[in-house]
N, C-alpha and C. Protein backbone atom coordinates (compact mmCIF):
# COMPACT_ATOMS: atom_id res chain seq x y z
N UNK A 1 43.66 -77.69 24.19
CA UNK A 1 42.81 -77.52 23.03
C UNK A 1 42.25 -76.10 23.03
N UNK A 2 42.58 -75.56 21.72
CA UNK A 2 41.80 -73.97 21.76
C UNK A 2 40.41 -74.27 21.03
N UNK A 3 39.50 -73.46 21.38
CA UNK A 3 38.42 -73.47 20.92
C UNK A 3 38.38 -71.85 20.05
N UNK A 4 37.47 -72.04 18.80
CA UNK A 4 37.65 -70.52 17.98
C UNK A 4 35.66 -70.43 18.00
N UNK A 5 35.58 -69.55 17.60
CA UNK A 5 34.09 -69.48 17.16
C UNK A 5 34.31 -68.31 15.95
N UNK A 6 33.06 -68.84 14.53
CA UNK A 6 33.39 -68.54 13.59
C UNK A 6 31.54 -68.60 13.12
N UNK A 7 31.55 -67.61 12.11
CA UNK A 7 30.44 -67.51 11.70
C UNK A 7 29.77 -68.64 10.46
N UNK A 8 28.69 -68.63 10.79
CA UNK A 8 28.03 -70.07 9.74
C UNK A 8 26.88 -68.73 9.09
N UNK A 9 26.96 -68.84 7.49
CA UNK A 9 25.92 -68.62 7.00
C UNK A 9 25.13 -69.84 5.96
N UNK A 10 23.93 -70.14 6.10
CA UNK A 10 23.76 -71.25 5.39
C UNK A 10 22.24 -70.64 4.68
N UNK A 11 22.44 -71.23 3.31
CA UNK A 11 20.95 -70.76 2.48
C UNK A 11 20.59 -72.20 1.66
N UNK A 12 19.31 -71.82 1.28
CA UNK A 12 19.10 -73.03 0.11
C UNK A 12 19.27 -72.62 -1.35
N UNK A 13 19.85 -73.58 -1.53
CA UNK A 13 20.01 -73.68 -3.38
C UNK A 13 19.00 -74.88 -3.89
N UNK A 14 19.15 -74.68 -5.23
CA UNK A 14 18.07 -75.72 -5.78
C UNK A 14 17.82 -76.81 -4.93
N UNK A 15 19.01 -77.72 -5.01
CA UNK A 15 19.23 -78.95 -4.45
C UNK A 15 20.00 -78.70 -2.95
N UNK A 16 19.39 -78.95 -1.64
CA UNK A 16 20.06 -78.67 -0.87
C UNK A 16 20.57 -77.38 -0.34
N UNK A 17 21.92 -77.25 0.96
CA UNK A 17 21.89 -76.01 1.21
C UNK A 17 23.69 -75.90 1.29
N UNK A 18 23.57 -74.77 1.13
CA UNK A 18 25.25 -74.83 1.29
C UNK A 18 25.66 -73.65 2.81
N UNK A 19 26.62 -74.01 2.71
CA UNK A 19 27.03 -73.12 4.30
C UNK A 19 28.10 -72.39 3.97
N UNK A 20 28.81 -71.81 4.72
CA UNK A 20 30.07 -70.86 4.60
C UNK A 20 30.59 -70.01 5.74
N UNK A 21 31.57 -70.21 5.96
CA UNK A 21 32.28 -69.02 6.85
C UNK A 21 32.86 -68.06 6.35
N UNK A 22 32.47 -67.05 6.52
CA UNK A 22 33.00 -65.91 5.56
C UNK A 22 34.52 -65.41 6.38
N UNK A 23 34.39 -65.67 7.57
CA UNK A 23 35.89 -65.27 7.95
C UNK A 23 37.05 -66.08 7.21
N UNK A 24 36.90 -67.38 6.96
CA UNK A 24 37.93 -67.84 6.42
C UNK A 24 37.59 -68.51 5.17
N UNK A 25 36.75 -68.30 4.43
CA UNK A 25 36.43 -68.26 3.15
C UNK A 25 35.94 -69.88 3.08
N UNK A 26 35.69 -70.90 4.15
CA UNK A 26 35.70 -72.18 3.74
C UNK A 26 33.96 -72.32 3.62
N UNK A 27 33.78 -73.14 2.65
CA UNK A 27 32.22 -73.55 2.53
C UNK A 27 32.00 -75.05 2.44
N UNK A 28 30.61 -75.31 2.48
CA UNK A 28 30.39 -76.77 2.77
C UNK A 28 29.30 -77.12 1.78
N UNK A 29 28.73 -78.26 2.11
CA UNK A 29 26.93 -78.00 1.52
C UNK A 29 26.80 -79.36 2.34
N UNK A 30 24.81 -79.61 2.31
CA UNK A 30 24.31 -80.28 2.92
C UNK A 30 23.05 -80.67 2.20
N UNK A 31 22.34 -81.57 2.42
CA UNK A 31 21.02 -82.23 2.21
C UNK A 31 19.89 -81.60 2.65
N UNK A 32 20.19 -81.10 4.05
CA UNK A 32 19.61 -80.39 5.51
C UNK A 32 20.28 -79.25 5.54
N UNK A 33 19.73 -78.14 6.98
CA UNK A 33 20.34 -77.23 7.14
C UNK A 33 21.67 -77.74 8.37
N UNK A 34 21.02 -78.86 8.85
CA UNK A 34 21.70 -79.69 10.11
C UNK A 34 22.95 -80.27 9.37
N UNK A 35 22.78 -81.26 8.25
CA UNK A 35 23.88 -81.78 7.57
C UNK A 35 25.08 -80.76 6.53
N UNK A 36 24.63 -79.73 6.27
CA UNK A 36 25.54 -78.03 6.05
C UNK A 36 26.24 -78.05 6.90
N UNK A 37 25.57 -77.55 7.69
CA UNK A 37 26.53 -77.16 9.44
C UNK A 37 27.47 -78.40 9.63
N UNK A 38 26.86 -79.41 9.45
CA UNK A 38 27.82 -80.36 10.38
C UNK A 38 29.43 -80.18 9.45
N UNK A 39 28.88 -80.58 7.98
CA UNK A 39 29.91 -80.54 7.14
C UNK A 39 31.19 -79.35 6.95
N UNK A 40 30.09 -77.87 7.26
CA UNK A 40 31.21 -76.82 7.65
C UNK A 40 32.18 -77.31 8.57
N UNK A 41 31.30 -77.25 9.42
CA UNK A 41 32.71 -78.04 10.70
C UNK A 41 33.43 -78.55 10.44
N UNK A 42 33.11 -79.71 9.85
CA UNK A 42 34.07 -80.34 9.31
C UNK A 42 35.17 -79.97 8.55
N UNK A 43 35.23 -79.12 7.95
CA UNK A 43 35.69 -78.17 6.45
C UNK A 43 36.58 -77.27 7.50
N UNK A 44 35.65 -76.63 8.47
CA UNK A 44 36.87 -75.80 8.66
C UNK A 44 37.85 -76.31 9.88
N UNK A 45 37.34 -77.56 10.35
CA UNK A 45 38.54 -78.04 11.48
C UNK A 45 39.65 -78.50 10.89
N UNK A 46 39.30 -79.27 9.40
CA UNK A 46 40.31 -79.51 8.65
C UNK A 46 41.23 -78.79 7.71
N UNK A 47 40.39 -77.35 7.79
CA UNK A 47 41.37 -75.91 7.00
C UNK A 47 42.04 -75.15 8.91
N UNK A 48 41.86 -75.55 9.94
CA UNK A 48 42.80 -75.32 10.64
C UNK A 48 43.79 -76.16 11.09
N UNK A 49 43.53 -77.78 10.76
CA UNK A 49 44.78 -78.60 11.35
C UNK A 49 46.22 -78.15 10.08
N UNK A 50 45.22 -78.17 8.78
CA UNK A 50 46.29 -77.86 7.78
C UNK A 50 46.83 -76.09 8.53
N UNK A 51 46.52 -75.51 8.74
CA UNK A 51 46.57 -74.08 8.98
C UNK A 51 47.64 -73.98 9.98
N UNK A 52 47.32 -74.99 11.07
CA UNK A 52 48.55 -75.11 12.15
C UNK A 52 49.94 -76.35 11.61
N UNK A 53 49.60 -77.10 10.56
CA UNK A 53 50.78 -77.71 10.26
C UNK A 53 51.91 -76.65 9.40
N UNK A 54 50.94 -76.29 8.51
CA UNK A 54 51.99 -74.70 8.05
C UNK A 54 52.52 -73.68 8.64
N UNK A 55 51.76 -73.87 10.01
CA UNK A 55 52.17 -72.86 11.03
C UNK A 55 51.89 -71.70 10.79
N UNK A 56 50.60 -71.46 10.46
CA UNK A 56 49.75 -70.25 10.04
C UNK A 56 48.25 -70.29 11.40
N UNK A 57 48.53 -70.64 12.24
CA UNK A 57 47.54 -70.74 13.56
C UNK A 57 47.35 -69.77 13.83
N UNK A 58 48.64 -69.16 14.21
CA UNK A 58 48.59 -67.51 14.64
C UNK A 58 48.35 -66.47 13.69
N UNK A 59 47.93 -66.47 12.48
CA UNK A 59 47.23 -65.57 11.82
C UNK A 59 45.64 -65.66 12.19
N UNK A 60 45.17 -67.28 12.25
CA UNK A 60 43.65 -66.99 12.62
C UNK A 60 43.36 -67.02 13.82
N UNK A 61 43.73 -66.69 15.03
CA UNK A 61 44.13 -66.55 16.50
C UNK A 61 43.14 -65.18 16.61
N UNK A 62 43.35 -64.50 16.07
CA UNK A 62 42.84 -63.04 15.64
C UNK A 62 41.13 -63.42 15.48
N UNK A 63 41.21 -64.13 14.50
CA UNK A 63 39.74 -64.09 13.82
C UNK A 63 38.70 -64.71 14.53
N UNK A 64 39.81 -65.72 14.79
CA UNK A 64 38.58 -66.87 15.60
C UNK A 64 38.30 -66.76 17.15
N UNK A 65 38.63 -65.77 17.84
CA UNK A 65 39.06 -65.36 19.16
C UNK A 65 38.40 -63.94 19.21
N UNK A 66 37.94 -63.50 18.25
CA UNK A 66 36.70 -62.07 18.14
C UNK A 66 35.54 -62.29 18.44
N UNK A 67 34.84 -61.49 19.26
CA UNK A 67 33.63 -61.42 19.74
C UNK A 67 33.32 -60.87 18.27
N UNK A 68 31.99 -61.44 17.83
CA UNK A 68 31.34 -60.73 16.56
C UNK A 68 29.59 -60.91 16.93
N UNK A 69 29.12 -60.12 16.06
CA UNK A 69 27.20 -60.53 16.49
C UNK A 69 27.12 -60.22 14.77
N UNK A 70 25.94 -61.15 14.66
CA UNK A 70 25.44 -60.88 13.17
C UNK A 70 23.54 -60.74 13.24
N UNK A 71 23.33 -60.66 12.71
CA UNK A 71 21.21 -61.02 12.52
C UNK A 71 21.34 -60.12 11.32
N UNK A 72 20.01 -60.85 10.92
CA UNK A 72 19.31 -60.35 9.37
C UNK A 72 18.85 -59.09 9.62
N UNK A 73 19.51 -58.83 8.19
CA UNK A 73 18.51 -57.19 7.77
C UNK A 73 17.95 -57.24 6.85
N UNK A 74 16.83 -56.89 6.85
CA UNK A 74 16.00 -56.96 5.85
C UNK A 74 16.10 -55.47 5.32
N UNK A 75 16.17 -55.27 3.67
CA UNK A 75 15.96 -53.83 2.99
C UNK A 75 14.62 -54.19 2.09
N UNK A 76 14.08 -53.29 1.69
CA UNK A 76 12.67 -52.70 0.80
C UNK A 76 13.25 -51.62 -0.02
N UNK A 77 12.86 -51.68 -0.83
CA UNK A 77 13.34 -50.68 -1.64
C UNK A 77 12.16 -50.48 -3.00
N UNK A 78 11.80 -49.52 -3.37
CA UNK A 78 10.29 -49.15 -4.07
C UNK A 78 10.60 -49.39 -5.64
């Protein structure tokens, strides 16, 4: 079993919150910020089983196998 690590951004919208991985474009939504996340996961384990039945694994081998760091920036602007 390979393990990938992939970025989660999650915000609130009116109703609820939605999530997203921007590396592979898949998004989710949730009730919670807990039930987002879970659902990403979900979203994107199932955009890689499809990913490895097409035999497109080894394109995201790359992505999901990168050390990355993210944190907020905040801008001000007058």
């Amino acid at each position: 079993m390979k393990t990938y690590k992939f970025t989660s951004v999650i915000w609130k919208e009116k109703e609820g919150y939605v999530s997203k991985c921007p590396e592979l474009g898949v998004a989710s939504a949730g009730d919670t910020v807990e039930e987002a996340l879970k659902n990403l996961k979900g979203a994107i384990e199932l955009y890689l089983e499809n990913a490895k039945e097409l035999g497109m694994l080894e394109e995201i081998d790359e992505i999901g196998t990168t050390e990355r760091f993210t944190s907020l920036l905040e801008v001000a602007i007058a």
